[in-house]
Protein backbone atom coordinates (compact mmCIF):
# COMPACT_ATOMS: atom_id res chain seq x y z
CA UNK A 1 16.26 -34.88 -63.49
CA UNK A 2 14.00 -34.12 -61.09
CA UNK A 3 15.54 -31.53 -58.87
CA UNK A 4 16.48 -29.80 -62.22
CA UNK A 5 12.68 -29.52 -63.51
CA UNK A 6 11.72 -28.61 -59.94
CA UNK A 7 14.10 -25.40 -60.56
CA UNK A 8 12.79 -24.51 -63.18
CA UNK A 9 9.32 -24.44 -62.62
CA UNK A 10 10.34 -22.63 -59.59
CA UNK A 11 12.55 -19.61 -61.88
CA UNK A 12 9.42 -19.78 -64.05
CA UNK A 13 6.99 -19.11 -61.25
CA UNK A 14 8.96 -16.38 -59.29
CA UNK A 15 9.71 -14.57 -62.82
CA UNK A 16 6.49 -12.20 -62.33
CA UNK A 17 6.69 -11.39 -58.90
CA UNK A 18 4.78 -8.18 -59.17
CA UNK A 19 1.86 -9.96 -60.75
CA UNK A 20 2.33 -13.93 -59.21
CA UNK A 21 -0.89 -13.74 -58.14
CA UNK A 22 -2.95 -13.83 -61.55
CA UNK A 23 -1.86 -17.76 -61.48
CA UNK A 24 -3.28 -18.37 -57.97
CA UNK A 25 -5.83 -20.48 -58.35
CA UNK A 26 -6.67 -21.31 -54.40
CA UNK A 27 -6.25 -19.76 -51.44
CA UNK A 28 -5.83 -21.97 -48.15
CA UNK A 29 -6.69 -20.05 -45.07
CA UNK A 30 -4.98 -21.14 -41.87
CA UNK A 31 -7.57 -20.74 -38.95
CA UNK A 32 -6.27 -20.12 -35.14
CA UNK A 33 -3.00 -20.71 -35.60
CA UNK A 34 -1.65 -18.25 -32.92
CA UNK A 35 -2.54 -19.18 -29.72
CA UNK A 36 -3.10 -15.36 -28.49
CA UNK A 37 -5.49 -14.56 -31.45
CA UNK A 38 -7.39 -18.01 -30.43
CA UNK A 39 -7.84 -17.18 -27.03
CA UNK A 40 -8.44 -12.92 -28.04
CA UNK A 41 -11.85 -14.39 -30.62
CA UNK A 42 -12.42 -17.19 -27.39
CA UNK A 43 -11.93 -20.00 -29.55
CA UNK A 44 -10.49 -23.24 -28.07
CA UNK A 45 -6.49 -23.80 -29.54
CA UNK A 46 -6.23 -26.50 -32.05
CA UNK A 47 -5.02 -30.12 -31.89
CA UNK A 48 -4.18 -29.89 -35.98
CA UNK A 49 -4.20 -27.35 -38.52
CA UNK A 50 -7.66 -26.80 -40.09
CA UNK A 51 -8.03 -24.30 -43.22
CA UNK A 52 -11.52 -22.58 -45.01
CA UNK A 53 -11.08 -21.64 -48.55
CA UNK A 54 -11.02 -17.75 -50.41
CA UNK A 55 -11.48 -17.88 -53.96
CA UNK A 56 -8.77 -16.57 -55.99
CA UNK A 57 -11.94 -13.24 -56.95
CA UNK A 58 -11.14 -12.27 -53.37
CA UNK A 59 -7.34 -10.83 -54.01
CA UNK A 60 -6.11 -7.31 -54.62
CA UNK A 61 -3.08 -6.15 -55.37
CA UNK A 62 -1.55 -3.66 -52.64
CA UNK A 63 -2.64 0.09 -53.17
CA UNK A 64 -6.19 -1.14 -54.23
CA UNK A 65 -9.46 -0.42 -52.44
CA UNK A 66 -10.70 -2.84 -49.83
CA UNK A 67 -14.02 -2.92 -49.53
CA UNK A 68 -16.37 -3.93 -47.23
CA UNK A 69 -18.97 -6.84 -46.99
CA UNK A 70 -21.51 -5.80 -49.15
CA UNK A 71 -24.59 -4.06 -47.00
CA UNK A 72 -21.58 -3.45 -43.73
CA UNK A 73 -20.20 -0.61 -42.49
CA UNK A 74 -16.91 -2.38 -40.88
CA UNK A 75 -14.41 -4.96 -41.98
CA UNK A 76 -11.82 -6.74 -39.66
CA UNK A 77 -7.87 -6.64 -40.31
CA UNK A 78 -5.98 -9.75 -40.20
CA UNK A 79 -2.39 -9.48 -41.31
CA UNK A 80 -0.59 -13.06 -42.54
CA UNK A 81 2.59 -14.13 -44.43
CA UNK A 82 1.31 -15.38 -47.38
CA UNK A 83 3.42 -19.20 -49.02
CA UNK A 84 3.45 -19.14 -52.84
CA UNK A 85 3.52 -22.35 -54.26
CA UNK A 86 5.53 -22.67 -57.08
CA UNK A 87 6.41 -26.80 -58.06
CA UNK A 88 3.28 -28.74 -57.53
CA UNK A 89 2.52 -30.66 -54.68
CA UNK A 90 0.24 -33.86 -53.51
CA UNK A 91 1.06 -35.45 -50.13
CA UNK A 92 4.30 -34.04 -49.74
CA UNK A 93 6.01 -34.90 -46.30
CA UNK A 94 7.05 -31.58 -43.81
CA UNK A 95 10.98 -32.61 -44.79
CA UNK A 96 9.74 -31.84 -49.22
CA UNK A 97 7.35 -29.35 -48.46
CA UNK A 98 10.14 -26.74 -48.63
CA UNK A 99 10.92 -27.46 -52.21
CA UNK A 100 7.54 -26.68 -53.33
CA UNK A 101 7.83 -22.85 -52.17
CA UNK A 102 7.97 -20.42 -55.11
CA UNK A 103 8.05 -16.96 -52.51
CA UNK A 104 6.16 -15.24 -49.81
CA UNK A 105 3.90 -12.23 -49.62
CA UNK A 106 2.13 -10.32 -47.08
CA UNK A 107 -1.37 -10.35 -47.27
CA UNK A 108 -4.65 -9.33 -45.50
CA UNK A 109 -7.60 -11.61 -44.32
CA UNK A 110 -10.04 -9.61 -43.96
CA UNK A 111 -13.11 -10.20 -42.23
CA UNK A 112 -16.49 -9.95 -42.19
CA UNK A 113 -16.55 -10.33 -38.30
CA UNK A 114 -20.42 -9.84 -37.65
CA UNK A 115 -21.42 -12.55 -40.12
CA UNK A 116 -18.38 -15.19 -38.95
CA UNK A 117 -19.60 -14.69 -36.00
CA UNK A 118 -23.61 -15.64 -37.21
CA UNK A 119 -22.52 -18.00 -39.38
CA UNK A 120 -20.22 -19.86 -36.49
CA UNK A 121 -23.51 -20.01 -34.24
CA UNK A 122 -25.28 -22.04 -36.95
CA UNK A 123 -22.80 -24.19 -37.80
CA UNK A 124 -22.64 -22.84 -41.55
CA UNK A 125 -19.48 -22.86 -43.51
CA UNK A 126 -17.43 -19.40 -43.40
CA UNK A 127 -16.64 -18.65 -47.88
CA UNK A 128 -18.61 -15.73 -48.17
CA UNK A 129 -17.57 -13.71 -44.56
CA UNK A 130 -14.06 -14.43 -45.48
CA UNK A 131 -14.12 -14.48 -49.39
CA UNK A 132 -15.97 -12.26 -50.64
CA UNK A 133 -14.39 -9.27 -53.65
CA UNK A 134 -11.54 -7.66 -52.16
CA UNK A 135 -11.02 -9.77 -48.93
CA UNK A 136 -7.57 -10.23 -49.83
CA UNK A 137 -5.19 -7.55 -49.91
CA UNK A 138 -1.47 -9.26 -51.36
CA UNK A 139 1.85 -7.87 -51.50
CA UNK A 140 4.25 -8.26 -54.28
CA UNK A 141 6.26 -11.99 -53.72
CA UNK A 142 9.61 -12.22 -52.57
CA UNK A 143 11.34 -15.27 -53.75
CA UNK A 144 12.29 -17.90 -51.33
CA UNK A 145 15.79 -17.79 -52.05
CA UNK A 146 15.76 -14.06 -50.28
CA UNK A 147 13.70 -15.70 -46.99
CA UNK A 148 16.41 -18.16 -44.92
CA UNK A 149 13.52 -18.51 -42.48
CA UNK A 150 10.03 -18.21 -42.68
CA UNK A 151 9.34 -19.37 -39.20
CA UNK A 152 11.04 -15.63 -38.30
CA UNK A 153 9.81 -13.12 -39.50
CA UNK A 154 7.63 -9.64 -37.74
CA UNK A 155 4.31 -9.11 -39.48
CA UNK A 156 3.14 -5.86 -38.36
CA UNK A 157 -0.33 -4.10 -39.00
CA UNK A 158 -1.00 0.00 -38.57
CA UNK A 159 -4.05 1.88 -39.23
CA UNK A 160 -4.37 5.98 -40.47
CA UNK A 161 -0.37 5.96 -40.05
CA UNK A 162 -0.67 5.38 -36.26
CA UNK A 163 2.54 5.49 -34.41
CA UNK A 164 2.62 1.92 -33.03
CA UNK A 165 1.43 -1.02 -34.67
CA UNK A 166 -1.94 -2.20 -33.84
CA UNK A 167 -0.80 -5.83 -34.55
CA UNK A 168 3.02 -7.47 -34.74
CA UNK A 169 3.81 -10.80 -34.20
CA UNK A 170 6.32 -13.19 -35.14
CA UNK A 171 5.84 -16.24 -37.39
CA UNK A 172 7.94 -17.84 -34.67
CA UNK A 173 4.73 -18.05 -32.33
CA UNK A 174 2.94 -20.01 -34.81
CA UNK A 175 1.25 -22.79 -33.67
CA UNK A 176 2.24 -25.31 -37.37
CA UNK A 177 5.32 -23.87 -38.99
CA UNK A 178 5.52 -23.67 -42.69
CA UNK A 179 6.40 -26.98 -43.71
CA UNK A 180 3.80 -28.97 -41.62
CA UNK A 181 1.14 -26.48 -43.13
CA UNK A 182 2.08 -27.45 -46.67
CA UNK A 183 1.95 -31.09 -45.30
CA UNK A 184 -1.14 -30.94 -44.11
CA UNK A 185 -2.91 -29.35 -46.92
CA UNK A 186 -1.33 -30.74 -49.40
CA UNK A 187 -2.20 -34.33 -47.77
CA UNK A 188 -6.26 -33.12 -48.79
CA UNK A 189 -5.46 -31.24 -51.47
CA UNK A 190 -3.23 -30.72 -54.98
CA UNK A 191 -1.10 -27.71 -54.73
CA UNK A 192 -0.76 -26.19 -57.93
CA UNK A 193 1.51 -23.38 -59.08
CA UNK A 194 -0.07 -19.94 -57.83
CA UNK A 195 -1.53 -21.68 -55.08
CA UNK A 196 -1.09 -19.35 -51.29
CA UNK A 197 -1.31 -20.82 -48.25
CA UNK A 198 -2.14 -18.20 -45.63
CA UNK A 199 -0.97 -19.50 -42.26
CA UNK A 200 -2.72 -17.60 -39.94
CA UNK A 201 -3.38 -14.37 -38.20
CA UNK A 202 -1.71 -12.93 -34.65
CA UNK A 203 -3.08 -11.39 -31.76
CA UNK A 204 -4.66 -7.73 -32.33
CA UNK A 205 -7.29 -8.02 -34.85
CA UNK A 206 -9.84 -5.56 -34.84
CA UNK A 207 -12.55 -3.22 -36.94
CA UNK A 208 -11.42 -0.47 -39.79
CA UNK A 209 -14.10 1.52 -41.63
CA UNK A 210 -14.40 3.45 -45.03
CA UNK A 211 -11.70 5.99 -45.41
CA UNK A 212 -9.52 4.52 -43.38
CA UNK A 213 -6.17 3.28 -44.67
CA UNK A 214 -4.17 0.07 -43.76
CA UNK A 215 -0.32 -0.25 -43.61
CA UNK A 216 1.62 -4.22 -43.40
CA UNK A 217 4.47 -4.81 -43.57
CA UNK A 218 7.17 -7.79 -42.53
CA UNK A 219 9.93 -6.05 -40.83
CA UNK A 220 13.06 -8.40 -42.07
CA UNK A 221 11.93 -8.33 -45.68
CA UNK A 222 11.26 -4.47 -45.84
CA UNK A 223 7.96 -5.78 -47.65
CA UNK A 224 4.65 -3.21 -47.09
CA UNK A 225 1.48 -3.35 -48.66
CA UNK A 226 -1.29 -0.58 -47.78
CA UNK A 227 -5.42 -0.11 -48.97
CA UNK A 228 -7.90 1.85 -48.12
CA UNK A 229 -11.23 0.73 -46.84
CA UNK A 230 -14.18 1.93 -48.48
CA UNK A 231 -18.14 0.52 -48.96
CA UNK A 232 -20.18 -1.02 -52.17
CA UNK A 233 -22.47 1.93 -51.68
């Protein structure tokens, strides 16, 4: 049946959790969907979700080197629970989306702030200030079945072991919860297997520079991923 092969596909896909993300094919990145980190960039709150695309090139396994745009000095942290797809998905209502989740991860979208903010001016698409080599730091997955609710969790961000967190937020403040994301995506686009949705940064983003070293986590999963910044130079 149905809800058997869904299963399955689903213990296939969570079976490498280390490595799940050598099947991602597409990232979907969530824009503005925090209504502090709208207002903190002064960007108006939106009526819908909207996404821009990384390319699969653009992850790195926690504990790898993050580096920055090539010819910058800076990158910008953004720290996001990451959705795994793991059954394939095409037009899926928010009531089926959940189905379609293989795990979660945390992961980093980090940003080439200075050209975003260029390329916003001109009206020019945003793939190679948000998706260029390394721009996405992942954690290992944690299957679904060990995440009751993904609308609750505390993503937290800390730079050079700093006491307090630079950024934490809950997923609770999120402007589109989980399932209406993979609606609305999956209403444009085919979900496949490996497929991440990232769904979007809180408040507290903000500039790191070579040498110094990142530390995520999401505080009810006891989930951390870390990387150090560095240059192409």
């Amino acid at each position: 049946c149905k809800g058997m092969e869904k299963r399955r596909r689903l213990a296939t896909a969570t079976a490498g959790m280390a490595g799940w993300y050598t099947n991602t094919r597409t990232i979907y990145a969530i824009g503005r969907n925090y209504v502090a980190h709208a207002h903190e960039l002064n960007n108006p709150v939106p009526a819908e979700p909207f996404w821009f695309i990384k390319p699969a090139s653009s992850i790195i396994p926690s504990g790898a080197v993050h580096k920055c745009f090539p010819g910058r000095g800076e990158s910008h942290h953004e720290v996001e629970l990451g959705v795994i797809i793991g059954v394939p998905a095409s037009r899926v209502s928010p009531e089926q989306a959940m189905e379609h989740v293989a795990g979660y991860c945390l992961a980093l979208d980090m940003t080439d702030r200075v050209g975003q903010d260029k390329v916003k001016k001109e009206g020019k698409p945003w793939t190679q200030v948000k998706g260029w080599d390394t721009s996405c730091p992942v954690s290992e997955m944690v299957p679904a079945s060990r995440v009751p609710d993904p609308n609750n969790l505390t993503l937290w961000l800390k730079v050079n072991a700093e006491e307090k967190p630079r950024m934490e937020g809950s997923t609770g403040l999120m402007i589109f919860n989980v399932p209406q994301l993979i609606a609305a995506v999956s209403r444009v686009h085919s979900l496949q297997v490996g497929d991440m949705i990232l769904t979007g940064t809180p408040e507290g983003v903000a500039a790191v520079y070579p040498g110094d070293v990142i530390t995520a986590g999401i505080k009810e999963l006891d989930l951390e991923l870390t990387t150090t910044v560095a240059s192409w130079e």
